[in-house]
Protein backbone atom coordinates (compact mmCIF):
# COMPACT_ATOMS: atom_id res chain seq x y z
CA UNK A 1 9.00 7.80 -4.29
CA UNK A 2 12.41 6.52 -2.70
CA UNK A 3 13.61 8.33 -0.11
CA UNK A 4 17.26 7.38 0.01
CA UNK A 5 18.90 9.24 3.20
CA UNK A 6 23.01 8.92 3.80
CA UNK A 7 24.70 9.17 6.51
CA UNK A 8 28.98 8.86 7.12
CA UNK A 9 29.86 5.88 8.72
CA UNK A 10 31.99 8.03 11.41
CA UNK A 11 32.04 8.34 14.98
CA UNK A 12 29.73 10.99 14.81
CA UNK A 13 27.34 8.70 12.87
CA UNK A 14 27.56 5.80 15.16
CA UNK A 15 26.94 8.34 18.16
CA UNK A 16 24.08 9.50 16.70
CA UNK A 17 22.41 6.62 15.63
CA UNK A 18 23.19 4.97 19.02
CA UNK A 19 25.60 4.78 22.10
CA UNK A 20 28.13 2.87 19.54
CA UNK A 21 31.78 2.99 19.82
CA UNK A 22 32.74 1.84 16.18
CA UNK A 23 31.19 0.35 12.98
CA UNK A 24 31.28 -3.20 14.38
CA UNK A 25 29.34 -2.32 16.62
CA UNK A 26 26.29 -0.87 13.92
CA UNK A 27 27.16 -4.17 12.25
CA UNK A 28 26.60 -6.06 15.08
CA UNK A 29 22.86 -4.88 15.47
CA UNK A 30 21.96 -3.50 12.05
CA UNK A 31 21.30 -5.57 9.32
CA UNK A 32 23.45 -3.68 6.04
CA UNK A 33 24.48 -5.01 3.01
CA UNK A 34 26.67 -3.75 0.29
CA UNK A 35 25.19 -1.64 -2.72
CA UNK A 36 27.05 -3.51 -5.19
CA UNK A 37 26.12 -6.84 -3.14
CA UNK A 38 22.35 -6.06 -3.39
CA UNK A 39 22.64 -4.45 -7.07
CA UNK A 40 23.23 -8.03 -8.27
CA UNK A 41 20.62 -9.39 -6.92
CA UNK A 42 17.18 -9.60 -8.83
CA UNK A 43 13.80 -8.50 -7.00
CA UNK A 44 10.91 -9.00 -5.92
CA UNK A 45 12.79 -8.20 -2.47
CA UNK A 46 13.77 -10.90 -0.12
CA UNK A 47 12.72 -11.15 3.44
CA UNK A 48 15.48 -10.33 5.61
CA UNK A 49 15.80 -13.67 7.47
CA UNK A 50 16.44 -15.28 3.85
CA UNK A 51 19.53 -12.07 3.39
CA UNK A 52 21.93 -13.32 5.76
CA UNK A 53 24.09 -14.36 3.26
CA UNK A 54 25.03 -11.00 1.57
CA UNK A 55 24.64 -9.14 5.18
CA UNK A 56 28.05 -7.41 5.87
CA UNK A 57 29.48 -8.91 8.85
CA UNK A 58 31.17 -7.44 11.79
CA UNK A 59 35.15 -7.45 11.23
CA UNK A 60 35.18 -7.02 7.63
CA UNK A 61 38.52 -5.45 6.25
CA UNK A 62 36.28 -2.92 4.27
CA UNK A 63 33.77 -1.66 6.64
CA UNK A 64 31.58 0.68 5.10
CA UNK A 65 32.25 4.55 4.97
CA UNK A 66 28.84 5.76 3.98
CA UNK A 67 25.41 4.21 4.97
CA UNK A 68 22.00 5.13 2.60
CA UNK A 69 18.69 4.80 4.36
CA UNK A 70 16.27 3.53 2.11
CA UNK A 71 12.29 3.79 3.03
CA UNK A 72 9.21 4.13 0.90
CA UNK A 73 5.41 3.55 1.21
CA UNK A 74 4.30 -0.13 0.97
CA UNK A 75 3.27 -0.79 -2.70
CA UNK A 76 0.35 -3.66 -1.24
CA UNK A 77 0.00 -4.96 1.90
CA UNK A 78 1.75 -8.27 1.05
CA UNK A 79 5.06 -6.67 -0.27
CA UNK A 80 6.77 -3.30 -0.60
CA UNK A 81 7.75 -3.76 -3.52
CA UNK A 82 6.10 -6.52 -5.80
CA UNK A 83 6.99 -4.66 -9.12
CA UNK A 84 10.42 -4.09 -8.48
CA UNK A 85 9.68 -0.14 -9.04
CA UNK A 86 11.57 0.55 -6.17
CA UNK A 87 14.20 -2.06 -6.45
CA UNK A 88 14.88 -1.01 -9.89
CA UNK A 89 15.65 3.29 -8.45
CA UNK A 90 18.60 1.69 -6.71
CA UNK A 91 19.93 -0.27 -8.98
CA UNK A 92 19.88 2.50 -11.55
CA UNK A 93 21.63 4.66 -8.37
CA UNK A 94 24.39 1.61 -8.50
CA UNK A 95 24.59 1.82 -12.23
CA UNK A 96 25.21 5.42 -11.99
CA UNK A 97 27.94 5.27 -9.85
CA UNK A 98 29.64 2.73 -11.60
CA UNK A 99 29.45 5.30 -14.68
CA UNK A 100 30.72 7.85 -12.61
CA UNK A 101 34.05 5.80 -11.44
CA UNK A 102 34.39 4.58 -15.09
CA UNK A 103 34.38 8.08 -16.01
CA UNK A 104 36.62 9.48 -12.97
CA UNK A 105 39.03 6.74 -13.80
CA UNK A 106 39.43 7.55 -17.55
CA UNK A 107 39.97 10.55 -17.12
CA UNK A 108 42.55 10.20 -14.13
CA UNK A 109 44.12 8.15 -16.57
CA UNK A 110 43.69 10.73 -19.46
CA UNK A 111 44.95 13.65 -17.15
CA UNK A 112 48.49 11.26 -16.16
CA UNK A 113 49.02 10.92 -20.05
CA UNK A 114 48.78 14.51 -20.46
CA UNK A 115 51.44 15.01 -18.25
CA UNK A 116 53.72 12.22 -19.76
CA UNK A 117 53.14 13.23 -23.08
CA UNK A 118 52.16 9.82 -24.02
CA UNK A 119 48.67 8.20 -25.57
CA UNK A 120 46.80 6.71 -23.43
CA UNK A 121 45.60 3.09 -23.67
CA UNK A 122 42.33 2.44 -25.60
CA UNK A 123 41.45 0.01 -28.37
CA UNK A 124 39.56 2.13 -30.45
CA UNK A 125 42.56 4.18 -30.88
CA UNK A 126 45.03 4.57 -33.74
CA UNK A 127 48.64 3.61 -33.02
CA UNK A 128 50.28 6.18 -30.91
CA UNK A 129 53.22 8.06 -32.77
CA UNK A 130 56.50 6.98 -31.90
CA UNK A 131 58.16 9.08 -29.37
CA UNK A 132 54.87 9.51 -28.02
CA UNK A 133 51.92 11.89 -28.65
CA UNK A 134 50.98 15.76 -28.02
CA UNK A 135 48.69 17.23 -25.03
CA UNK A 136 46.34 17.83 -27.89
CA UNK A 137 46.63 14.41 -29.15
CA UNK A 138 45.67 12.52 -25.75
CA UNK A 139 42.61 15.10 -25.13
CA UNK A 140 41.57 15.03 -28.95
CA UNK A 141 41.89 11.01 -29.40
CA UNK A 142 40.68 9.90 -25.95
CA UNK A 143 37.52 10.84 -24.27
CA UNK A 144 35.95 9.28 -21.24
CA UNK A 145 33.46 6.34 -22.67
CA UNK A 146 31.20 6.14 -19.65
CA UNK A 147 30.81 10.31 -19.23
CA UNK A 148 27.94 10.32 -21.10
CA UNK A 149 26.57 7.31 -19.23
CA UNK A 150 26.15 9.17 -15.74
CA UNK A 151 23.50 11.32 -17.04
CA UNK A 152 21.65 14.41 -15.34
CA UNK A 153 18.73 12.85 -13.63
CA UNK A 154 20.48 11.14 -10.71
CA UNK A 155 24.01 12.06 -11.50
CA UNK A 156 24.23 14.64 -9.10
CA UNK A 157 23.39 12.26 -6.44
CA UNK A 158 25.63 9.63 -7.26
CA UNK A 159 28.62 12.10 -7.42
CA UNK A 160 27.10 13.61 -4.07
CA UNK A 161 27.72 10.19 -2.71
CA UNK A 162 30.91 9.13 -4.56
CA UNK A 163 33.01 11.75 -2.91
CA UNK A 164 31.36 11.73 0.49
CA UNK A 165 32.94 8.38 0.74
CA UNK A 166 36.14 9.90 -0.38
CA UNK A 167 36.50 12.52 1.85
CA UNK A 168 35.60 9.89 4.74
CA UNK A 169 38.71 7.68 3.63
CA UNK A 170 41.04 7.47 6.39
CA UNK A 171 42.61 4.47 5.57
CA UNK A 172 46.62 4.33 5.07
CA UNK A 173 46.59 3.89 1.33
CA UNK A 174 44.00 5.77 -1.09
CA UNK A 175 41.67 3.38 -2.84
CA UNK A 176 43.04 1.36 -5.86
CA UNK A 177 40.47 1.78 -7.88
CA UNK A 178 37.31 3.80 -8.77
CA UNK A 179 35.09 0.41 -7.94
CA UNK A 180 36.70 0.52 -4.26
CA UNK A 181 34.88 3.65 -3.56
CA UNK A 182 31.50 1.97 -4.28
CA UNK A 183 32.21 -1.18 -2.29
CA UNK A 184 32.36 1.03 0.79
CA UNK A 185 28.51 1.90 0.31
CA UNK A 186 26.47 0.02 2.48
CA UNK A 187 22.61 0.24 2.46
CA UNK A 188 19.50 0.30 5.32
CA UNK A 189 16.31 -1.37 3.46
CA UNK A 190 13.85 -1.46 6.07
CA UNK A 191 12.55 -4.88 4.47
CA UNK A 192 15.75 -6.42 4.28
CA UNK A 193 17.18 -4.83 7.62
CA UNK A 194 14.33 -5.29 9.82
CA UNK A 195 12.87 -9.34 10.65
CA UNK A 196 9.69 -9.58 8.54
CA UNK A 197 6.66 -11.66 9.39
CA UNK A 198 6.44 -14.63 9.80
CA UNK A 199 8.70 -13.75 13.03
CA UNK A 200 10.35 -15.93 15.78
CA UNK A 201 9.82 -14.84 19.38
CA UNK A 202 13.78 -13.90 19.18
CA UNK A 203 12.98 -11.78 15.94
CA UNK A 204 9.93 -10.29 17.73
């Protein structure tokens, strides 16, 4: 089983995790990586000396406002994961979430229709009315495609995580877009954060 942990990417966090004054700091010694950056990649898992590519560097303009801990039991001795059992929970986690903003932002966009009294945009709709369409109309003619998508199993986590990272957003302007909130997910995979063998005497 995948034990996926989360913790704010705060000052309290980087207190607790060590003496760090700021996330550029946890960067600087922790090995993270983006969920959506590691979602696109395609398993078995990588060693982390062949990651440093997709690592998120110290200074980035998005830093990241929520960090999961990943761990689980060694599948063999050889690899963690050789299956891509594990691999494939967080993907499906990623997956999820980008349901979830695909949902929230429908039906932000549903909800701001309502109030103009207009249709909202979709291409599986008929050609509003002229002068513009009822409440009734926008609710009745336009429900969020990706709702159904989230699902139970593991939908309650992702929308556990999607507005942690939310209520951590202290930037000056709110996020653009849905997608922004999962960019700002960064991810601890002991095999991918920590040097595996073979090691150099630095790594050691």
């Amino acid at each position: 089983r995948t034990v996926i942990m989360s913790e704010c990417a705060s000052e309290a966090t980087t207190s607790a995790i060590a003496p760090f004054t700021c996330v550029d700091e946890v960067l600087s010694c922790y090995a993270l990586y983006s969920l959506s950056s590691l979602a696109r990649l395609h398993g078995p898992l990588l060693r982390q000396q062949e990651c440093a590519a997709h690592r998120i560097s110290p200074g980035t303009r998005t830093p990241p406002l929520l960090i999961l801990f990943v761990s689980h039991r060694w599948h063999s001795k050889e690899h963690p994961d050789p299956h891509g059992v594990q691999w494939s929970a967080l993907r499906d986690l990623h997956g999820r979430l980008c349901a979830l903003t695909a949902a929230v932002s429908e039906a932000a966009s549903v909800q701001q229709c309502i109030r103009e009294h207009v249709a909202p945009p979709s291409s599986d709709m008929a050609p509003a009315v002229h002068g513009g369409a009822s409440s009734a109309d926008c609710r009745t003619r336009h429900e969020p495609a990706h709702a159904d998508q989230v699902g139970v199993h593991g939908g309650i986590q992702a929308a556990a995580l999607f507005f942690r990272v939310l209520a951590n957003w202290k930037d000056d302007s709110a996020p653009s877009c849905s997608r922004d909130v999962i960019d700002r997910i960064a991810v601890w995979y002991d095999f991918i954060s920590m040097p595996q063998v073979p090691r150099t005497t630095a790594e050691d």
